[in-house]
C-alpha atoms as a PDB file:
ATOM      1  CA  UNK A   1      91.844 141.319 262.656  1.00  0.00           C
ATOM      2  CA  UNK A   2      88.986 140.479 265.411  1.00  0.00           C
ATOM      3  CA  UNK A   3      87.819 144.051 267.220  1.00  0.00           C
ATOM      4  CA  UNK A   4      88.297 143.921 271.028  1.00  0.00           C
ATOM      5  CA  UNK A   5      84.526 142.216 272.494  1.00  0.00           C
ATOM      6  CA  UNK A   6      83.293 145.481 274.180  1.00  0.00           C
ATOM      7  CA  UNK A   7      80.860 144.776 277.140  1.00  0.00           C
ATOM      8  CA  UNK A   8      77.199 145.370 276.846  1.00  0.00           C
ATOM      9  CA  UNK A   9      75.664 148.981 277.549  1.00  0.00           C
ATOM     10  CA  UNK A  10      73.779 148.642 280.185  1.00  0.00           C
ATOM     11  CA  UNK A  11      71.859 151.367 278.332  1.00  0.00           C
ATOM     12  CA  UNK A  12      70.688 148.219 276.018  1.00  0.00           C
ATOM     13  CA  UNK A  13      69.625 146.233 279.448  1.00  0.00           C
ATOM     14  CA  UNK A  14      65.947 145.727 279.771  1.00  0.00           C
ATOM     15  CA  UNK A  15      64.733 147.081 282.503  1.00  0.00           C
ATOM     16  CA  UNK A  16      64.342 143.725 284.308  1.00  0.00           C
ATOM     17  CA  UNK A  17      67.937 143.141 284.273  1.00  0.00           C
ATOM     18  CA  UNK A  18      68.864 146.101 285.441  1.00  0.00           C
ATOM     19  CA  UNK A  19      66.120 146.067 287.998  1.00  0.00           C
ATOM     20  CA  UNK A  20      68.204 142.832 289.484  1.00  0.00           C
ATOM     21  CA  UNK A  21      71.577 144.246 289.311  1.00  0.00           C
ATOM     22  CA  UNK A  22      69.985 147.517 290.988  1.00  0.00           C
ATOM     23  CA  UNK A  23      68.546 145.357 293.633  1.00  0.00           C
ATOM     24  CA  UNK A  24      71.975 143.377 294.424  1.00  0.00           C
ATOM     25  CA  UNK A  25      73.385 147.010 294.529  1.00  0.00           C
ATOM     26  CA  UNK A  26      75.119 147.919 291.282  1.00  0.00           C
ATOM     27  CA  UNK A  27      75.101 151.999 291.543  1.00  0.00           C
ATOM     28  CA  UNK A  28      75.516 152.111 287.224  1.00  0.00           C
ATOM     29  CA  UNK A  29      72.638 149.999 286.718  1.00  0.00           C
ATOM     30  CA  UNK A  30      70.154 152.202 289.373  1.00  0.00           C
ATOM     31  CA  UNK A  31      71.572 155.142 287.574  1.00  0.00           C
ATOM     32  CA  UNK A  32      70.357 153.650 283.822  1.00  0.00           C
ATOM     33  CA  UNK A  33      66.455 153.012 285.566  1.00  0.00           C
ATOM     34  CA  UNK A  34      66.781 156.789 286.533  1.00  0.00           C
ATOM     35  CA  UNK A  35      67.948 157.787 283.268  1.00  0.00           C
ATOM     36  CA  UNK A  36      65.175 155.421 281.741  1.00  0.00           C
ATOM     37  CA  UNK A  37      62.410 156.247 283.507  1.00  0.00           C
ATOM     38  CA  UNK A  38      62.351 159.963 284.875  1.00  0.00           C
ATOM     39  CA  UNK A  39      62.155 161.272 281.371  1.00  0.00           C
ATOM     40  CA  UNK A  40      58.801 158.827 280.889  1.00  0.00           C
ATOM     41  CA  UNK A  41      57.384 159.848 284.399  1.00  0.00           C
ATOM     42  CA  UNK A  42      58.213 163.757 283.475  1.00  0.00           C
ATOM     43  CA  UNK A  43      56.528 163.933 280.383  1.00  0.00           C
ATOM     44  CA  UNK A  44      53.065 161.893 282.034  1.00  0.00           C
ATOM     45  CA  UNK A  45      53.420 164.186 285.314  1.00  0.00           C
ATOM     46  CA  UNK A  46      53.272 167.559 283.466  1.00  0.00           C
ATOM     47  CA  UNK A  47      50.551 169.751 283.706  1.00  0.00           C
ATOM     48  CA  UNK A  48      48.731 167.177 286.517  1.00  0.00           C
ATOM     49  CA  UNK A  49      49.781 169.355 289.291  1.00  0.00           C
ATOM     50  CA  UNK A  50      48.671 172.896 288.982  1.00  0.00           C
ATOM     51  CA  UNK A  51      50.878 176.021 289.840  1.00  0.00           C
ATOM     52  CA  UNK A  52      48.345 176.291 292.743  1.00  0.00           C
ATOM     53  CA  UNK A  53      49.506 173.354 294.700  1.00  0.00           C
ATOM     54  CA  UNK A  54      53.613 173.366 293.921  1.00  0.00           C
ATOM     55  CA  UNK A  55      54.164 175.254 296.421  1.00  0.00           C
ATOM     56  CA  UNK A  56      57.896 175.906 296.119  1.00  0.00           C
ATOM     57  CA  UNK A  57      57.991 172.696 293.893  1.00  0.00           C
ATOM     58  CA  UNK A  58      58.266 172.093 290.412  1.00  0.00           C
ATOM     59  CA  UNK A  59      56.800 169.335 288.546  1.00  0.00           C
ATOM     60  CA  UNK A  60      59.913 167.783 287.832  1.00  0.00           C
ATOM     61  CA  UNK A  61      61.673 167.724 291.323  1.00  0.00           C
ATOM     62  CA  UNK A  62      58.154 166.424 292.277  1.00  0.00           C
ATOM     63  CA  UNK A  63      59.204 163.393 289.684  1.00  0.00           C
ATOM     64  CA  UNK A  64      62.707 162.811 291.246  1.00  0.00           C
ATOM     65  CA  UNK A  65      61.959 163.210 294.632  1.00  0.00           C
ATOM     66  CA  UNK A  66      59.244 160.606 294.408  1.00  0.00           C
ATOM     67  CA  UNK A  67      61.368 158.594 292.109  1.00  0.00           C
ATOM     68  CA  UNK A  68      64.402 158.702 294.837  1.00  0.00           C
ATOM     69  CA  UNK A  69      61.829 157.415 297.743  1.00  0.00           C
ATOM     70  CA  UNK A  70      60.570 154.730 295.762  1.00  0.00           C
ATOM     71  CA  UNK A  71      63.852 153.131 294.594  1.00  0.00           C
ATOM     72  CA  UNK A  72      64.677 153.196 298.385  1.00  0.00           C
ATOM     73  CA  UNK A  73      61.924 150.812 298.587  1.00  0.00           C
ATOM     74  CA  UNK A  74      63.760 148.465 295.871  1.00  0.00           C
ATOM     75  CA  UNK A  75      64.544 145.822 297.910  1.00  0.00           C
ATOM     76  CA  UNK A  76      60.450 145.171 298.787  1.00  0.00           C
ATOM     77  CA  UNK A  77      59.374 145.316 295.642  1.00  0.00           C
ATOM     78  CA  UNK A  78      58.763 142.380 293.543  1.00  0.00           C
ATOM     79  CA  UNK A  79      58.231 142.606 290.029  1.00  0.00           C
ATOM     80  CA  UNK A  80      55.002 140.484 288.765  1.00  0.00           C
ATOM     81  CA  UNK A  81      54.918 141.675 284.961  1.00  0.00           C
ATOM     82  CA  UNK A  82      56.688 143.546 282.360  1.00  0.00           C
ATOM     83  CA  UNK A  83      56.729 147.209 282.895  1.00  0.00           C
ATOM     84  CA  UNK A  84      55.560 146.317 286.546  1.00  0.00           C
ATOM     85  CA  UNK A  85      58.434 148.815 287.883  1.00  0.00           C
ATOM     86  CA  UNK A  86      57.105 151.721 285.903  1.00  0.00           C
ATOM     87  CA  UNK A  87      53.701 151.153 287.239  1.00  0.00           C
ATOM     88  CA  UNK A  88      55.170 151.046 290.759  1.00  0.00           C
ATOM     89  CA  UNK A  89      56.840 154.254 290.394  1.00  0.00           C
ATOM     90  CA  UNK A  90      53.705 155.902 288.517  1.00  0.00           C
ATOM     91  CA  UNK A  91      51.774 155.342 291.161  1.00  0.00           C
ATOM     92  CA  UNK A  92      54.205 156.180 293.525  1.00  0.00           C
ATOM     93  CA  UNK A  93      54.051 159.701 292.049  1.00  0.00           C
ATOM     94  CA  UNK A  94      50.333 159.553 291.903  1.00  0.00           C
ATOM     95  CA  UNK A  95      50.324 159.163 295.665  1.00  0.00           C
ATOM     96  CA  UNK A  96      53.094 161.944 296.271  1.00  0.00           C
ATOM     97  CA  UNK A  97      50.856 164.436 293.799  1.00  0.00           C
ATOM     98  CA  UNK A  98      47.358 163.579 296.132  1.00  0.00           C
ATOM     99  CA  UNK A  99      49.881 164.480 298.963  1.00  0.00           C
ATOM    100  CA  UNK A 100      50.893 167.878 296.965  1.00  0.00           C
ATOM    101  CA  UNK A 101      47.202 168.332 296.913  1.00  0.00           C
ATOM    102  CA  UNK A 102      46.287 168.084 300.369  1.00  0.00           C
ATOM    103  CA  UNK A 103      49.311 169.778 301.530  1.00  0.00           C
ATOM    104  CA  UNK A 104      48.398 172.960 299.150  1.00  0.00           C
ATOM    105  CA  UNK A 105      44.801 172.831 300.313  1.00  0.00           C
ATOM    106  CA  UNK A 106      45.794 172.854 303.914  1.00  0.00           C
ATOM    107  CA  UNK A 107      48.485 175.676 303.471  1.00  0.00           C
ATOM    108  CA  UNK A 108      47.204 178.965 301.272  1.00  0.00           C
ATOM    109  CA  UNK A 109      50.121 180.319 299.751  1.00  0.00           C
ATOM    110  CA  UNK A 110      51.263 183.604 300.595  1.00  0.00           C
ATOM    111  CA  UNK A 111      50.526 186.480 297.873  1.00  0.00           C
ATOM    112  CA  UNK A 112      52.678 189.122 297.237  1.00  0.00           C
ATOM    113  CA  UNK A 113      52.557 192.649 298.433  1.00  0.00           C
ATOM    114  CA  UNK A 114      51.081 195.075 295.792  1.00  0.00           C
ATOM    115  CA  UNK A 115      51.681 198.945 296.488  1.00  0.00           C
ATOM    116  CA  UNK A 116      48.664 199.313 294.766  1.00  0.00           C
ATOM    117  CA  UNK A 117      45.741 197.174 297.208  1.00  0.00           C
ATOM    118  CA  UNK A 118      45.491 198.852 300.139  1.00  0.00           C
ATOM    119  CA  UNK A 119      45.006 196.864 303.236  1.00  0.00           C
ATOM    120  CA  UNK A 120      41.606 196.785 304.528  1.00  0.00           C
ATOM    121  CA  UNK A 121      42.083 196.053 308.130  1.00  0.00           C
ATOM    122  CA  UNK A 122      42.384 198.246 310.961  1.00  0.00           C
ATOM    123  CA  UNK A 123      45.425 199.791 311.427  1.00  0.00           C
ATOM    124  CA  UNK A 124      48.026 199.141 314.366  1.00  0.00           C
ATOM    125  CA  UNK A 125      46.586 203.028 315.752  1.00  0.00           C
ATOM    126  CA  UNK A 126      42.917 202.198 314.958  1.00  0.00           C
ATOM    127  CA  UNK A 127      43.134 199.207 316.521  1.00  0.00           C
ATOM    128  CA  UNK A 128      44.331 200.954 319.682  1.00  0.00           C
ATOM    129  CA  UNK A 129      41.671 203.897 319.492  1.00  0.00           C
ATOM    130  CA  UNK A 130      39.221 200.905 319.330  1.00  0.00           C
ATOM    131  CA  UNK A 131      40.723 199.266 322.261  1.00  0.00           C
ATOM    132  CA  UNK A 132      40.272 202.399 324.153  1.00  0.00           C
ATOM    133  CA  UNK A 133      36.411 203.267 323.108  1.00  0.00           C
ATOM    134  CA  UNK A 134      35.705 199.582 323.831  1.00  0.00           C
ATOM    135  CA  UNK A 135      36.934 200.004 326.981  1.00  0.00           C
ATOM    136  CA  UNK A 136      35.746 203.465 327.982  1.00  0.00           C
ATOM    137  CA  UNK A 137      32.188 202.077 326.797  1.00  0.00           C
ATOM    138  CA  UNK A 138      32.235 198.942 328.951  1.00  0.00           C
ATOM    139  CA  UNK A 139      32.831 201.455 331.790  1.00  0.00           C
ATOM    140  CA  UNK A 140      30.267 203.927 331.081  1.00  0.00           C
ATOM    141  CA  UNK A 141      27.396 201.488 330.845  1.00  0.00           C
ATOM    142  CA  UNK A 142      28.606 199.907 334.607  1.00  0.00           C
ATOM    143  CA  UNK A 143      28.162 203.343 335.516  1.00  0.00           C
ATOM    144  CA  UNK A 144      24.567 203.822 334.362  1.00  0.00           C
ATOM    145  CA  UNK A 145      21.275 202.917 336.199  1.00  0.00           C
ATOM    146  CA  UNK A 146      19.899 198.982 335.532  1.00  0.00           C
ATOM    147  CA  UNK A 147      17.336 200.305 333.296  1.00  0.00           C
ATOM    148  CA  UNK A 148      19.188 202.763 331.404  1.00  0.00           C
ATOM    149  CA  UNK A 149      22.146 199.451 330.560  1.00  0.00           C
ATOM    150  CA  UNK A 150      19.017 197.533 330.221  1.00  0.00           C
ATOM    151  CA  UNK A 151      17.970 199.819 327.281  1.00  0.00           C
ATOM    152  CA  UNK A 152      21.431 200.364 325.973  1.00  0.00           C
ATOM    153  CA  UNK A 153      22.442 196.792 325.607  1.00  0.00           C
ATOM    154  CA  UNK A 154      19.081 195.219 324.596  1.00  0.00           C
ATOM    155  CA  UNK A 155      18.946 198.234 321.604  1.00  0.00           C
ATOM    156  CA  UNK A 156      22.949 198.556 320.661  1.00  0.00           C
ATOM    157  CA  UNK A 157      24.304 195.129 321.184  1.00  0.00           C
ATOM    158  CA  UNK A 158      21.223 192.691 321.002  1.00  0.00           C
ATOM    159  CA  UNK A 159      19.431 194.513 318.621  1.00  0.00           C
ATOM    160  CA  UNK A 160      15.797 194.767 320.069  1.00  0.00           C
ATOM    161  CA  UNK A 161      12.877 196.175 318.172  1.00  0.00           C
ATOM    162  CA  UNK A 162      11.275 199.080 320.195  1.00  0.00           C
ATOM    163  CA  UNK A 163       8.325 196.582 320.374  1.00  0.00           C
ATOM    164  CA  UNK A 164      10.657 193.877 321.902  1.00  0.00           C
ATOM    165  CA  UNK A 165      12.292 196.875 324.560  1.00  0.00           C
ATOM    166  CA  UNK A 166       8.479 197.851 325.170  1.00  0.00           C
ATOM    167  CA  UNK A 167       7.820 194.207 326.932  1.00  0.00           C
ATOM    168  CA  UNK A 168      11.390 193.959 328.606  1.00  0.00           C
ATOM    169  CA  UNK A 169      11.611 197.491 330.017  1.00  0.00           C
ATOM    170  CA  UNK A 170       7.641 197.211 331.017  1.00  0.00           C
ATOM    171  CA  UNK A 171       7.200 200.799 328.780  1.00  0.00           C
ATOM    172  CA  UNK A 172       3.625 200.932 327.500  1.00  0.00           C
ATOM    173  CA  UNK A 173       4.125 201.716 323.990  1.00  0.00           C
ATOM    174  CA  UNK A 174       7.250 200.810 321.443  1.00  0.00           C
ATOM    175  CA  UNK A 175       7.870 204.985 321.691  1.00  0.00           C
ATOM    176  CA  UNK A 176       8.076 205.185 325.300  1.00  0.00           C
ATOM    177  CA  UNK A 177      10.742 202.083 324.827  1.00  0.00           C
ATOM    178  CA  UNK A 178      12.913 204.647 322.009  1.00  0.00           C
ATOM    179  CA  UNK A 179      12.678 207.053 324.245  1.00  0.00           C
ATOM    180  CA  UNK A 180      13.982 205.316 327.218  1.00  0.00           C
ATOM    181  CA  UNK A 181      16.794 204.242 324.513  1.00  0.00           C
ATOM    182  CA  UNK A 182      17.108 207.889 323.912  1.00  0.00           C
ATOM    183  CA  UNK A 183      17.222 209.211 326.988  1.00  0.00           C
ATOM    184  CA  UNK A 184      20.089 206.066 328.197  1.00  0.00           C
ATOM    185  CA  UNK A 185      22.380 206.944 325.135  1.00  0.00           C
ATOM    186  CA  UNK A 186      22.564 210.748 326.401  1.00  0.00           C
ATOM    187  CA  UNK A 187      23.423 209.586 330.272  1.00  0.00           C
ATOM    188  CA  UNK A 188      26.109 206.849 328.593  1.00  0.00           C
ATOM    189  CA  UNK A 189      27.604 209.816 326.143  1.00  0.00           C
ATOM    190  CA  UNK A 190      27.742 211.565 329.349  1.00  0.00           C
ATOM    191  CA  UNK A 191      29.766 209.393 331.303  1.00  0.00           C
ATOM    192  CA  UNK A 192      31.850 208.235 328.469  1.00  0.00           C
ATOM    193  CA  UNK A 193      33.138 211.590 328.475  1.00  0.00           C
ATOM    194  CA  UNK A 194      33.976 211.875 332.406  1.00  0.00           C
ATOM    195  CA  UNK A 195      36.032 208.027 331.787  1.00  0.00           C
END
């Protein structure tokens, strides 16, 4: 008694065939290259993108997504070898892990919050007193004479030597310059506390 003929698995296709029938739009036959070939393009992806740069994504939705884009491009691809369509999606990959990298280099991930590590900026209320002071300052030293700002902003926010106040404040010795300084800073503490 002769066994019904049973058709041929597409499973036992090469890839070649299949990679015609896939082009002229048989669903089963894409589905058997994605079978075929994520596993292979898993296994040669792992551990080439770091945990640093996945973001959100894992290696192997890296894989499929890339896989997905470049079977899109099917119908432009032509075959010149054996194993020619692995290749094609390899570097296909290759390209969309470069673009993992520069994405991850361009966007730091966030870290998480640990109760433990304090925050070392200024706080919402520091930030505020600072405001003020800044403010109150910058009012003050309009207030002052031209040679007592002269003294307070060439010492406290240029950073002069005594030596270099000396010259611009026309003082005849680097301690006749710190004692202008002096002398400024107790007229500016004065009229920071009338602001």
């Amino acid at each position: 008694m002769d066994s019904p003929q049973r058709p041929p698995f597409i499973a036992d296709s090469p890839s070649e065939e299949l990679f015609r029938r896939a082009r002229e739009g048989d669903g089963g036959a894409l589905d058997q290259l994605f079978a075929r070939y994520l596993p292979r393009l898993r296994r040669w992806a792992h551990g080439r993108v770091p945990v640093w740069a996945r973001n959100s994504v894992d290696t192997g939705d890296l894989v499929q997504e890339t896989v997905l884009k470049a079977y899109a491009n099917l119908p432009n691809f032509e075959p010149q070898h054996k194993g020619a369509l692995f290749g094609y999606l390899r570097r296909a990959l290759i390209n969309r892990i470069h673009d993992q990298f520069r994405h991850a280099s361009r966007h730091v991930a966030p870290q998480e919050l640990d109760e433990n590590s304090p925050d070392t900026g200024a706080s919402p209320l520091e930030s505020a007193i600072d405001d003020e002071d800044r403010r109150r300052y910058a009012a003050a030293v309009q207030k002052l004479r031209p040679s007592d700002r002269a003294a307070i902003i060439g010492r406290l926010e240029l950073g002069y030597s005594y030596e270099q106040l000396a010259l611009i404040l026309e003082k005849p010795t680097a301690e006749a310059a710190r004692l202008a300084v002096r002398r400024a800073l107790l007229r500016l503490k004065e009229e920071v506390d009338s602001v």
